[in-house]
PDB file of N, CA and C in Angstrom:
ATOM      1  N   UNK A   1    -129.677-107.785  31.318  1.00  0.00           N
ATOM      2  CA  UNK A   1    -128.339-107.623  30.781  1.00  0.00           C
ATOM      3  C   UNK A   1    -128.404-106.716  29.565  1.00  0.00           C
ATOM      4  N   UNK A   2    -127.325-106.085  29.190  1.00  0.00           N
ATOM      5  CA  UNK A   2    -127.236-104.949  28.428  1.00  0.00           C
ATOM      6  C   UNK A   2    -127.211-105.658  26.780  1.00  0.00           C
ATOM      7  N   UNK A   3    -128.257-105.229  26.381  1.00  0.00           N
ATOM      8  CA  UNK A   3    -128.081-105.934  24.916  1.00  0.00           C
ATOM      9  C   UNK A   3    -129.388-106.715  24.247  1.00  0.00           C
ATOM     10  N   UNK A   4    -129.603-107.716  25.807  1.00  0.00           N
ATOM     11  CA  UNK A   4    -130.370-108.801  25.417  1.00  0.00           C
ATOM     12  C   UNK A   4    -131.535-108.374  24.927  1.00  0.00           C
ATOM     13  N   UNK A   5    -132.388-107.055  24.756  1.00  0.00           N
ATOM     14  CA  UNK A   5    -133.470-106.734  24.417  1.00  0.00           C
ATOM     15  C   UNK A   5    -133.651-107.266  22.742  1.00  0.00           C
ATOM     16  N   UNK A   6    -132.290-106.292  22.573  1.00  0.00           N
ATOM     17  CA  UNK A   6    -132.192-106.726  21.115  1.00  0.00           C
ATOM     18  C   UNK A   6    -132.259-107.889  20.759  1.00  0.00           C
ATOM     19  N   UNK A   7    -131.189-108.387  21.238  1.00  0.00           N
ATOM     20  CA  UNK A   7    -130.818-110.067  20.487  1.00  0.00           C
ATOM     21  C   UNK A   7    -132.206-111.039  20.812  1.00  0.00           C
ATOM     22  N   UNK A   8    -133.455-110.298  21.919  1.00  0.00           N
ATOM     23  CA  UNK A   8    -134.386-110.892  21.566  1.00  0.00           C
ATOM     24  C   UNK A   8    -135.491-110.261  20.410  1.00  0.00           C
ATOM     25  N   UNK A   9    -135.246-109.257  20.499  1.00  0.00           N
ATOM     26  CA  UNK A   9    -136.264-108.801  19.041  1.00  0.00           C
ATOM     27  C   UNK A   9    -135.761-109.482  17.686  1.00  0.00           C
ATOM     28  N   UNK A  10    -134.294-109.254  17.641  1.00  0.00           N
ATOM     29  CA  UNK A  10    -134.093-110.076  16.369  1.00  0.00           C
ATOM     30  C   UNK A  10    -134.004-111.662  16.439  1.00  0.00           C
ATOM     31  N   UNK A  11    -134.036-112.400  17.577  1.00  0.00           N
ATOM     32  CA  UNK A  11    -135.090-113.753  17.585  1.00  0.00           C
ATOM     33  C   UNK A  11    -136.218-113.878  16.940  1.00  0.00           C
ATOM     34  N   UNK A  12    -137.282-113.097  17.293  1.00  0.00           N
ATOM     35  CA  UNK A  12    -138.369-113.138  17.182  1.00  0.00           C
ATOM     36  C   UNK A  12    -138.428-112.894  15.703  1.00  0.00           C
ATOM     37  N   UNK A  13    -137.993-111.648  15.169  1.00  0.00           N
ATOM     38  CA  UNK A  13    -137.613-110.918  13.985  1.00  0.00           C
ATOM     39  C   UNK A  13    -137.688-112.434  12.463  1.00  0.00           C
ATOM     40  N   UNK A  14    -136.457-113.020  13.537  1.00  0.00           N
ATOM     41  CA  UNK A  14    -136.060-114.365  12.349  1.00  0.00           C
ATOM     42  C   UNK A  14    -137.037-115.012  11.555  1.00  0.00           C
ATOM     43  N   UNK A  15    -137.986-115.131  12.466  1.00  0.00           N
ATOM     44  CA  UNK A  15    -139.651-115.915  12.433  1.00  0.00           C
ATOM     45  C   UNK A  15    -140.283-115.384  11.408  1.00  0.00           C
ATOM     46  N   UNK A  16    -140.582-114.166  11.437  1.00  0.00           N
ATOM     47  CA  UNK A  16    -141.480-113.612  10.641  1.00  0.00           C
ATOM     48  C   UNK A  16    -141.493-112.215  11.142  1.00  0.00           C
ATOM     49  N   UNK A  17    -141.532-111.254  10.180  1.00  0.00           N
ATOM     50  CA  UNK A  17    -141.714-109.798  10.394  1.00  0.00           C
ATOM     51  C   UNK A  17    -143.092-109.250  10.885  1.00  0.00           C
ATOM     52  N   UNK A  18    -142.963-108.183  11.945  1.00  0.00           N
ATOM     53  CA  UNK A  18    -143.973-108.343  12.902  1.00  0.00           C
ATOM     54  C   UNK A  18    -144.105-106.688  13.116  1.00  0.00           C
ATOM     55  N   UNK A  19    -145.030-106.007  13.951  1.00  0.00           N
ATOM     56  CA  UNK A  19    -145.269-105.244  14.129  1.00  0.00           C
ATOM     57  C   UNK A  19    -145.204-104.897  15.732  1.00  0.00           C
ATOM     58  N   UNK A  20    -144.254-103.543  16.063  1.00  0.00           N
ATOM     59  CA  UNK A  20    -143.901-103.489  17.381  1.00  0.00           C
ATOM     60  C   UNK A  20    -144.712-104.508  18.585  1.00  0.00           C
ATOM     61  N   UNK A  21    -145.557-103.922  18.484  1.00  0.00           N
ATOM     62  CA  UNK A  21    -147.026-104.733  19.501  1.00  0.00           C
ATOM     63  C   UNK A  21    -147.157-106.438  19.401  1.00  0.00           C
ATOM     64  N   UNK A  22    -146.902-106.827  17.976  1.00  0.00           N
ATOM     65  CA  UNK A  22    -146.743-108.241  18.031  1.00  0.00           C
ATOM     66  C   UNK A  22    -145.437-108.867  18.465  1.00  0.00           C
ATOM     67  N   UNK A  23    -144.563-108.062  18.158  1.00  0.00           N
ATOM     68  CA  UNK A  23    -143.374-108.203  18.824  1.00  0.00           C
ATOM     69  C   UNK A  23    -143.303-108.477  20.546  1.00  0.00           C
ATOM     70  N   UNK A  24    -143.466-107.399  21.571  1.00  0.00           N
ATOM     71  CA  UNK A  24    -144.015-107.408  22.628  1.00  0.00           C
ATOM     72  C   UNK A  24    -144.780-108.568  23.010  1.00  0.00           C
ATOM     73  N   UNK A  25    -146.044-109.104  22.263  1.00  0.00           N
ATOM     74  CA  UNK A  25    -147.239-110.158  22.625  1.00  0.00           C
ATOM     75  C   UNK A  25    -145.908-111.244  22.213  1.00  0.00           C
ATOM     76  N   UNK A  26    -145.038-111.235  21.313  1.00  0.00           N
ATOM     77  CA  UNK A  26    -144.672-112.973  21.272  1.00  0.00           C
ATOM     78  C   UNK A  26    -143.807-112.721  21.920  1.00  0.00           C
ATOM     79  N   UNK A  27    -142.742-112.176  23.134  1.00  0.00           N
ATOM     80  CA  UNK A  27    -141.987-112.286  23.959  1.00  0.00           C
ATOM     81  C   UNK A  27    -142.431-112.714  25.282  1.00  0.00           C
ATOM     82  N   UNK A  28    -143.861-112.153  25.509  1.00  0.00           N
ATOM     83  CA  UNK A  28    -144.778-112.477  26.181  1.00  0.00           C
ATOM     84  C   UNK A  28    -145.087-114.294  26.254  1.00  0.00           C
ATOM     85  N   UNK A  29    -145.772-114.696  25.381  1.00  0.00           N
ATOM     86  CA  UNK A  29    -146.256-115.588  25.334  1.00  0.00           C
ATOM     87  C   UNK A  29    -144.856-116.654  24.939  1.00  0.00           C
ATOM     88  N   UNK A  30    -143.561-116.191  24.161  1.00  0.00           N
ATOM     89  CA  UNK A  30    -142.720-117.521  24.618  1.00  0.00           C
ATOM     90  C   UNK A  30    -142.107-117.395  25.813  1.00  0.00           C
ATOM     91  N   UNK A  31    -142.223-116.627  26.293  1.00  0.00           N
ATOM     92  CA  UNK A  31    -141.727-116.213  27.704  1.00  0.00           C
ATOM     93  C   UNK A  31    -142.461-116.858  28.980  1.00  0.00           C
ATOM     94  N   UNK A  32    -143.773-117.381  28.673  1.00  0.00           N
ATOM     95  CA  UNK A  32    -144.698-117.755  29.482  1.00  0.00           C
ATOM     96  C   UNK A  32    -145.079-116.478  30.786  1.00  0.00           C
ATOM     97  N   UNK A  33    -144.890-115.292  29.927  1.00  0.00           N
ATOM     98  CA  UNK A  33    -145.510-113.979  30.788  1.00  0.00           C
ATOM     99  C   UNK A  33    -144.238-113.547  31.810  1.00  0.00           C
ATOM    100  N   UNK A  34    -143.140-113.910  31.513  1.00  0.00           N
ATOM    101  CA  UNK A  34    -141.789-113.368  32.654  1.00  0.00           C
ATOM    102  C   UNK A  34    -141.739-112.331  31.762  1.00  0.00           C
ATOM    103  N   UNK A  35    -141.598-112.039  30.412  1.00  0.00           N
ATOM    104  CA  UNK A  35    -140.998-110.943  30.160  1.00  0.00           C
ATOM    105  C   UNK A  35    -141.821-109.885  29.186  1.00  0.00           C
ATOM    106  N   UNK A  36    -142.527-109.084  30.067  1.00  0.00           N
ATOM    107  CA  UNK A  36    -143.317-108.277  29.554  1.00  0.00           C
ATOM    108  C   UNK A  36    -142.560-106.869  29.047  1.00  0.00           C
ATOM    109  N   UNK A  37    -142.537-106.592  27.850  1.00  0.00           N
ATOM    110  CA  UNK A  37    -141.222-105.231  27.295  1.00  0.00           C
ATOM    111  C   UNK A  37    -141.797-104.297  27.082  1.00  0.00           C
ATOM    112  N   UNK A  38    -141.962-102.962  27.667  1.00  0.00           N
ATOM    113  CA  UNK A  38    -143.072-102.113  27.429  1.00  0.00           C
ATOM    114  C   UNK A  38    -142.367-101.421  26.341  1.00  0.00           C
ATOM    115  N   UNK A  39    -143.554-100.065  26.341  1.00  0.00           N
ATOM    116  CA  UNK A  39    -143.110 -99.256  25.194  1.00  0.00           C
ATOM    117  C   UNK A  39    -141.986 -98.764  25.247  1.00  0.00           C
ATOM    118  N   UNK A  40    -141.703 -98.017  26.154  1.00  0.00           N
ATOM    119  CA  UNK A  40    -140.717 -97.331  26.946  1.00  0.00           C
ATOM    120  C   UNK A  40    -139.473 -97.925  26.694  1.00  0.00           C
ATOM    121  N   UNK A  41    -139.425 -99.602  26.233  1.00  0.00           N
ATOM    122  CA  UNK A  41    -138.174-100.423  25.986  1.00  0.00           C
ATOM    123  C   UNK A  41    -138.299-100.831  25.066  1.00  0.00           C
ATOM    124  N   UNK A  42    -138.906-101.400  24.285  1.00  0.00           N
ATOM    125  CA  UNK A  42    -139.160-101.431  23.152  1.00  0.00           C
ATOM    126  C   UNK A  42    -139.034-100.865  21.723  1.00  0.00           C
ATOM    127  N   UNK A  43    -139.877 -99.624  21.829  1.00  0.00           N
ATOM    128  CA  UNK A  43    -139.440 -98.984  20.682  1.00  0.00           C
ATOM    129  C   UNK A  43    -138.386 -98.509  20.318  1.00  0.00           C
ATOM    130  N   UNK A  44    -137.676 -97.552  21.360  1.00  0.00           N
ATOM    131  CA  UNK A  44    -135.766 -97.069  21.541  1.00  0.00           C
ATOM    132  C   UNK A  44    -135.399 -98.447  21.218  1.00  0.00           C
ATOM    133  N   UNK A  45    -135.218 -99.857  20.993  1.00  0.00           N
ATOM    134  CA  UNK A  45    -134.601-101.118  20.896  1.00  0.00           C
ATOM    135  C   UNK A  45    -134.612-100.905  19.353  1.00  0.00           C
ATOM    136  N   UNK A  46    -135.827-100.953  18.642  1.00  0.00           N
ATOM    137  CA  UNK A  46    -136.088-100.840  17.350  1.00  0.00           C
ATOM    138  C   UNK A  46    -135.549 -99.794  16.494  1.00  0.00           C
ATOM    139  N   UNK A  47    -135.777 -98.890  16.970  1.00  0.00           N
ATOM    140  CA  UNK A  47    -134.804 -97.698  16.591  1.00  0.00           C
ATOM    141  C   UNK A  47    -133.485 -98.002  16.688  1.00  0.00           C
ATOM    142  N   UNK A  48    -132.982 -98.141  17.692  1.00  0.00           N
ATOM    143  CA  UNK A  48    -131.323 -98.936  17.398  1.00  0.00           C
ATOM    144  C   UNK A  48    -131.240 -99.655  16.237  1.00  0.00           C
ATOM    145  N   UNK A  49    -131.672-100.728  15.979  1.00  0.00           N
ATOM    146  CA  UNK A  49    -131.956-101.921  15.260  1.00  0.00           C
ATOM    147  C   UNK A  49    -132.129-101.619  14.354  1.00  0.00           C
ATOM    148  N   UNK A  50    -132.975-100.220  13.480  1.00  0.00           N
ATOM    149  CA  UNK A  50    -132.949 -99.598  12.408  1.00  0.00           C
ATOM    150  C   UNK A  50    -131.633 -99.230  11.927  1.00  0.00           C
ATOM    151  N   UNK A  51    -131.176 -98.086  13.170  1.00  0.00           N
ATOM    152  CA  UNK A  51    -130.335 -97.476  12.638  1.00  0.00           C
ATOM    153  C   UNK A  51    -128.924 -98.310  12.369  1.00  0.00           C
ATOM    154  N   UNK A  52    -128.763 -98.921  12.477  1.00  0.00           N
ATOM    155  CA  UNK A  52    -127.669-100.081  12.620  1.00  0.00           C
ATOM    156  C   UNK A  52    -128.023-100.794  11.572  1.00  0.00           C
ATOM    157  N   UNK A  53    -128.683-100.929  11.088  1.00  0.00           N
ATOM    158  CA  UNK A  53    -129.301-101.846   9.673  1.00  0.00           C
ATOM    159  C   UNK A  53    -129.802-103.206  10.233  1.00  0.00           C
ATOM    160  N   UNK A  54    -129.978-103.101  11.034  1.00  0.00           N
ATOM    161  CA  UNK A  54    -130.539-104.752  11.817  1.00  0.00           C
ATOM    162  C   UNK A  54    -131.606-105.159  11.052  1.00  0.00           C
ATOM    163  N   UNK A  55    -132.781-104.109  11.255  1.00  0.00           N
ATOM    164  CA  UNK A  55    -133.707-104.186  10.869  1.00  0.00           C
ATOM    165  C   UNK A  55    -134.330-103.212   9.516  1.00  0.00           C
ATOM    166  N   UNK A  56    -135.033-103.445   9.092  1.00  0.00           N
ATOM    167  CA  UNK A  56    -135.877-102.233   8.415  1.00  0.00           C
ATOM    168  C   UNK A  56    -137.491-102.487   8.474  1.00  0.00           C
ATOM    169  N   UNK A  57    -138.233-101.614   8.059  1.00  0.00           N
ATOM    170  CA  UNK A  57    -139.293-101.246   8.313  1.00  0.00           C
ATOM    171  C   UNK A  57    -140.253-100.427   7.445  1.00  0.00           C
ATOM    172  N   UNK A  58    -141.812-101.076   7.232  1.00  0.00           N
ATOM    173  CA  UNK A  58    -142.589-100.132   6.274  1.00  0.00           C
ATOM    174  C   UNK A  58    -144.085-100.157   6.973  1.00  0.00           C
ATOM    175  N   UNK A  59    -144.940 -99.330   6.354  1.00  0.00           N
ATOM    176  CA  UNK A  59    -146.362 -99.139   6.936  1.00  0.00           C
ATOM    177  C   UNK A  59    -146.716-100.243   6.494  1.00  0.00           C
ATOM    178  N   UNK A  60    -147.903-101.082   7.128  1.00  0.00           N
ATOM    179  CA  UNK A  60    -148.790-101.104   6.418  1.00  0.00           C
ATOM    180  C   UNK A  60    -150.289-102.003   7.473  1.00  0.00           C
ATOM    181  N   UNK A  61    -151.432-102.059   6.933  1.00  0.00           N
ATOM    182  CA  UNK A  61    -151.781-102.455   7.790  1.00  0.00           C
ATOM    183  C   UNK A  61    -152.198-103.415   8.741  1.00  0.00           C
ATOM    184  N   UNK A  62    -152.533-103.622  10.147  1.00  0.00           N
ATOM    185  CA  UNK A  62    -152.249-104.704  11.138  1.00  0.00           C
ATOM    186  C   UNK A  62    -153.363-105.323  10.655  1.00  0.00           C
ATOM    187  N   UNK A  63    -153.471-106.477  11.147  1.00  0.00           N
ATOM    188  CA  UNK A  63    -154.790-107.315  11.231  1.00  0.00           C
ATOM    189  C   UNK A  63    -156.010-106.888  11.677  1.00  0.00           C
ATOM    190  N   UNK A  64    -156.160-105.617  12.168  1.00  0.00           N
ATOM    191  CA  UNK A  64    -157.258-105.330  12.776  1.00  0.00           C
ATOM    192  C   UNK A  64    -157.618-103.968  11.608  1.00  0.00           C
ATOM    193  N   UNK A  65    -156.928-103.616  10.621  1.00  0.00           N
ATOM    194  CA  UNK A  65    -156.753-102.572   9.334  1.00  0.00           C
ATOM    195  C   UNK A  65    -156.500-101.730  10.047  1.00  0.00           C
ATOM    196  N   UNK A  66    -155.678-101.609  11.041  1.00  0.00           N
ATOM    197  CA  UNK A  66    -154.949-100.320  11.237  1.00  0.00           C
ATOM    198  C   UNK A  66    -153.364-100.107  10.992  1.00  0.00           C
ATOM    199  N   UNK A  67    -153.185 -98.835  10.584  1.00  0.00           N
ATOM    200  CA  UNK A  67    -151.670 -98.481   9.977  1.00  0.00           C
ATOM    201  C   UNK A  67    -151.028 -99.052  11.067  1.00  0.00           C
ATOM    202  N   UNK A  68    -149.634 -99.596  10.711  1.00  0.00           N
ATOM    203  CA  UNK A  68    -148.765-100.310  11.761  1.00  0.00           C
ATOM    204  C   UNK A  68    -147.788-100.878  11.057  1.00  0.00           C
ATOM    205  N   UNK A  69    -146.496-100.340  11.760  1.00  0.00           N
ATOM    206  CA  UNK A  69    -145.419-100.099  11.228  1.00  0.00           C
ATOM    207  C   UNK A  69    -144.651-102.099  11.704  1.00  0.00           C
ATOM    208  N   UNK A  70    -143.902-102.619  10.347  1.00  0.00           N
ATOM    209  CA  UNK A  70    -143.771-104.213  10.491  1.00  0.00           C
ATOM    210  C   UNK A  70    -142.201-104.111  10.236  1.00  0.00           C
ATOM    211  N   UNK A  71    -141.604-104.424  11.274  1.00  0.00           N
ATOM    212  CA  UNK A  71    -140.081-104.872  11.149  1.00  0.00           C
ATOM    213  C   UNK A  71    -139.677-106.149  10.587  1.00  0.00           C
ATOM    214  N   UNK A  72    -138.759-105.900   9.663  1.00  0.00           N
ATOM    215  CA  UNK A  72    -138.166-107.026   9.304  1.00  0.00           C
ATOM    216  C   UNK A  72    -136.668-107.186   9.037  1.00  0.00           C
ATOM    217  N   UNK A  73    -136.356-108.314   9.513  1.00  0.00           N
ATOM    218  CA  UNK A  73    -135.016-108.584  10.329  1.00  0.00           C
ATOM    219  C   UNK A  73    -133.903-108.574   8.647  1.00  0.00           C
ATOM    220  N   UNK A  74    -133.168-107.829   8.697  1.00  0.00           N
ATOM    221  CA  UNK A  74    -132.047-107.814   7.523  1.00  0.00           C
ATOM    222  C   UNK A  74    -130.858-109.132   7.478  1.00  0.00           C
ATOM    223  N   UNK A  75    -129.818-109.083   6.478  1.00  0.00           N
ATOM    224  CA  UNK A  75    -129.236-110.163   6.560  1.00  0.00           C
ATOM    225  C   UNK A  75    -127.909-109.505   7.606  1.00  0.00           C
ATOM    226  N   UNK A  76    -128.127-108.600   7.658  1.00  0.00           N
ATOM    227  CA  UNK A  76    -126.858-108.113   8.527  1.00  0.00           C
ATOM    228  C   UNK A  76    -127.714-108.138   9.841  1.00  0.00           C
ATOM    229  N   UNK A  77    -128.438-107.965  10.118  1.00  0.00           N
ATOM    230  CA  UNK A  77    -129.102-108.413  11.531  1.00  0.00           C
ATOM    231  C   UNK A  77    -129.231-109.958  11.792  1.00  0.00           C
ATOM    232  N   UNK A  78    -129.160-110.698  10.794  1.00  0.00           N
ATOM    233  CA  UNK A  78    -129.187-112.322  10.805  1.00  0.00           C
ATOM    234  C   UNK A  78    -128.012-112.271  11.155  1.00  0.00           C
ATOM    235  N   UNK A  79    -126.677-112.019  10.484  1.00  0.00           N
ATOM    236  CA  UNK A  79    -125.066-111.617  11.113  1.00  0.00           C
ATOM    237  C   UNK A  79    -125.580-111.621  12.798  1.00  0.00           C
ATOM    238  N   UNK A  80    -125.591-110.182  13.011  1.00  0.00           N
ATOM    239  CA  UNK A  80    -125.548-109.754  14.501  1.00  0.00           C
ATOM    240  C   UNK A  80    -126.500-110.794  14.957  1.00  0.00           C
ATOM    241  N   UNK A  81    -127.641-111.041  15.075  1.00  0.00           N
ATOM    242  CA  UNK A  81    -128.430-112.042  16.011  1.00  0.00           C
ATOM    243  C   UNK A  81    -127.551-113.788  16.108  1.00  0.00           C
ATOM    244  N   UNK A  82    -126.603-113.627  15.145  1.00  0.00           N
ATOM    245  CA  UNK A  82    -125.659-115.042  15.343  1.00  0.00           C
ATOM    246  C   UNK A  82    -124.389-114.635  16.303  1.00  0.00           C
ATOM    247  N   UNK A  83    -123.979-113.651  15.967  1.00  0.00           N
ATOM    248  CA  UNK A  83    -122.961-113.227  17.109  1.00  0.00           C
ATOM    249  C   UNK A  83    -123.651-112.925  18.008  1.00  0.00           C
ATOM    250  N   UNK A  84    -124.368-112.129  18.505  1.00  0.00           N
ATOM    251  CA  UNK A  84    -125.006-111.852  19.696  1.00  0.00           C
ATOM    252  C   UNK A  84    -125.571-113.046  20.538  1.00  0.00           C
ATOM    253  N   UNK A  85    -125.747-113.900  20.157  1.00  0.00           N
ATOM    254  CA  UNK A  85    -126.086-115.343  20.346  1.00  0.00           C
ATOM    255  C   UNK A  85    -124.888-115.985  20.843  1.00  0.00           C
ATOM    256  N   UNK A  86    -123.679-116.095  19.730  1.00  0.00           N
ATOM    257  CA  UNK A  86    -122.814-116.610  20.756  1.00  0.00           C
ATOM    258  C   UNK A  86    -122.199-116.031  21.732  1.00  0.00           C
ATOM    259  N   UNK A  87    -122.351-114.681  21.669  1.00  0.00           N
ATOM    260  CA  UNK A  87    -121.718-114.204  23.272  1.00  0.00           C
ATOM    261  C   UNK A  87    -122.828-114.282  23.994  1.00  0.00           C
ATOM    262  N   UNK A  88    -123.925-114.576  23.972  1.00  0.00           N
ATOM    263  CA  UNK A  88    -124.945-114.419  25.199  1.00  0.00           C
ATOM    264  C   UNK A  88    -124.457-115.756  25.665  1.00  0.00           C
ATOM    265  N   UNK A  89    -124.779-117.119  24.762  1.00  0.00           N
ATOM    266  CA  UNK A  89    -124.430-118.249  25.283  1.00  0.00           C
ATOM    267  C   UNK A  89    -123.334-118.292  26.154  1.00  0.00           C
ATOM    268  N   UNK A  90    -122.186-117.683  25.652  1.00  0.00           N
ATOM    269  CA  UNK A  90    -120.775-117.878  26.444  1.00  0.00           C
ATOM    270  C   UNK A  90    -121.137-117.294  27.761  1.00  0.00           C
ATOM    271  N   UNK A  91    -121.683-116.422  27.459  1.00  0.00           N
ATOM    272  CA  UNK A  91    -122.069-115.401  29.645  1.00  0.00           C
ATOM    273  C   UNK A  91    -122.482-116.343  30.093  1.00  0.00           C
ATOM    274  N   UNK A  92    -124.091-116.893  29.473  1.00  0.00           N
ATOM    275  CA  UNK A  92    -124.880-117.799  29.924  1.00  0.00           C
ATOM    276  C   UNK A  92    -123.445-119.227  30.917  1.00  0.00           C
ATOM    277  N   UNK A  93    -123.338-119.676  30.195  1.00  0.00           N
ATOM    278  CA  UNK A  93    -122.002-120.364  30.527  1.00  0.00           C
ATOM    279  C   UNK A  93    -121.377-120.176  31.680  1.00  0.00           C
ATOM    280  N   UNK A  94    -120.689-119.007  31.520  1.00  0.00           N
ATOM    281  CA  UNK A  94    -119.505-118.373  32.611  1.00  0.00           C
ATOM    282  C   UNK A  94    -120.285-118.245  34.002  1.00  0.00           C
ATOM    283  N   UNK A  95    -121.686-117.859  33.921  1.00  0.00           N
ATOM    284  CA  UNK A  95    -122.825-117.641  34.816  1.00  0.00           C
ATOM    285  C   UNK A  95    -122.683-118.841  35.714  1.00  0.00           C
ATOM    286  N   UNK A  96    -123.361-119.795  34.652  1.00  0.00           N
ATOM    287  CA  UNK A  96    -123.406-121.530  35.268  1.00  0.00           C
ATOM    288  C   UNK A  96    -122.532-122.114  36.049  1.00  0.00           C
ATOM    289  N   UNK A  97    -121.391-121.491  35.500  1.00  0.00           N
ATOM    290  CA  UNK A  97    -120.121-122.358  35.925  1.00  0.00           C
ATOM    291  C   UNK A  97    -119.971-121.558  37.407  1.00  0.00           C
ATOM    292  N   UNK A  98    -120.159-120.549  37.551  1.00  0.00           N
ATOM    293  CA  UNK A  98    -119.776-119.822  38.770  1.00  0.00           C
ATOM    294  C   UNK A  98    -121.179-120.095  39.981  1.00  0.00           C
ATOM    295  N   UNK A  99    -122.010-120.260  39.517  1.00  0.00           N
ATOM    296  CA  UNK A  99    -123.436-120.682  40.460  1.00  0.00           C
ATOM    297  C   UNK A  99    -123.329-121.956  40.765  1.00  0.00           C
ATOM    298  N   UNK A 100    -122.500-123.162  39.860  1.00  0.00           N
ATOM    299  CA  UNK A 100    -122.304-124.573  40.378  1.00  0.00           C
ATOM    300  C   UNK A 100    -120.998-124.552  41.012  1.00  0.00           C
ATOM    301  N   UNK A 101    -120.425-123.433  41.583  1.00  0.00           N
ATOM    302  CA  UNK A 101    -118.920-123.604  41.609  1.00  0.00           C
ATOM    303  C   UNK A 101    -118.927-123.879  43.413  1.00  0.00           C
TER     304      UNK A 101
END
């Protein structure tokens, strides 16, 4: 669905500020491996998310001492990840209701 990439990066985001790649590995692993987000989707997500003020972003380095760029989720992205939340829920919903119908 159109959107949800985001409203899951800034999930994750909420937690703790992370670095693209760790980002990716914990969608992975709460996902139990359904949702693997490559680069290709990923980074264009973040870039949105920048430019929108969702997020912002600085160098520095990963756990392994390499340069690596760490997003961290803004209060206006805390905004949007609460609205985006309740309209996902409401689809989620409208979904349910029409699959038990």
């Amino acid at each position: 669905m159109p959107g949800t990439l985001d409203l899951l990066i800034l999930r994750v985001l909420a937690r703790e500020p992370m670095h693209g790649y760790g980002i990716a590995q914990r969608l992975k692993a709460l996902s139990k491996d359904v949702l693997q987000v490559g680069e290709s989707s990923l980074y264009p997500a973040l870039q949105r998310l920048l430019l929108d003020g969702s997020v912002k972003a600085e160098w520095a380095p990963s756990e392994n001492n390499r340069r690596a760029r760490y997003y961290t989720i803004t209060k206006s992205g805390l905004r949007h990840l609460g609205a985006e939340r309740a309209e996902f829920d409401q689809l989620i919903e409208a979904i349910r209701r029409v699959l038990e119908s």
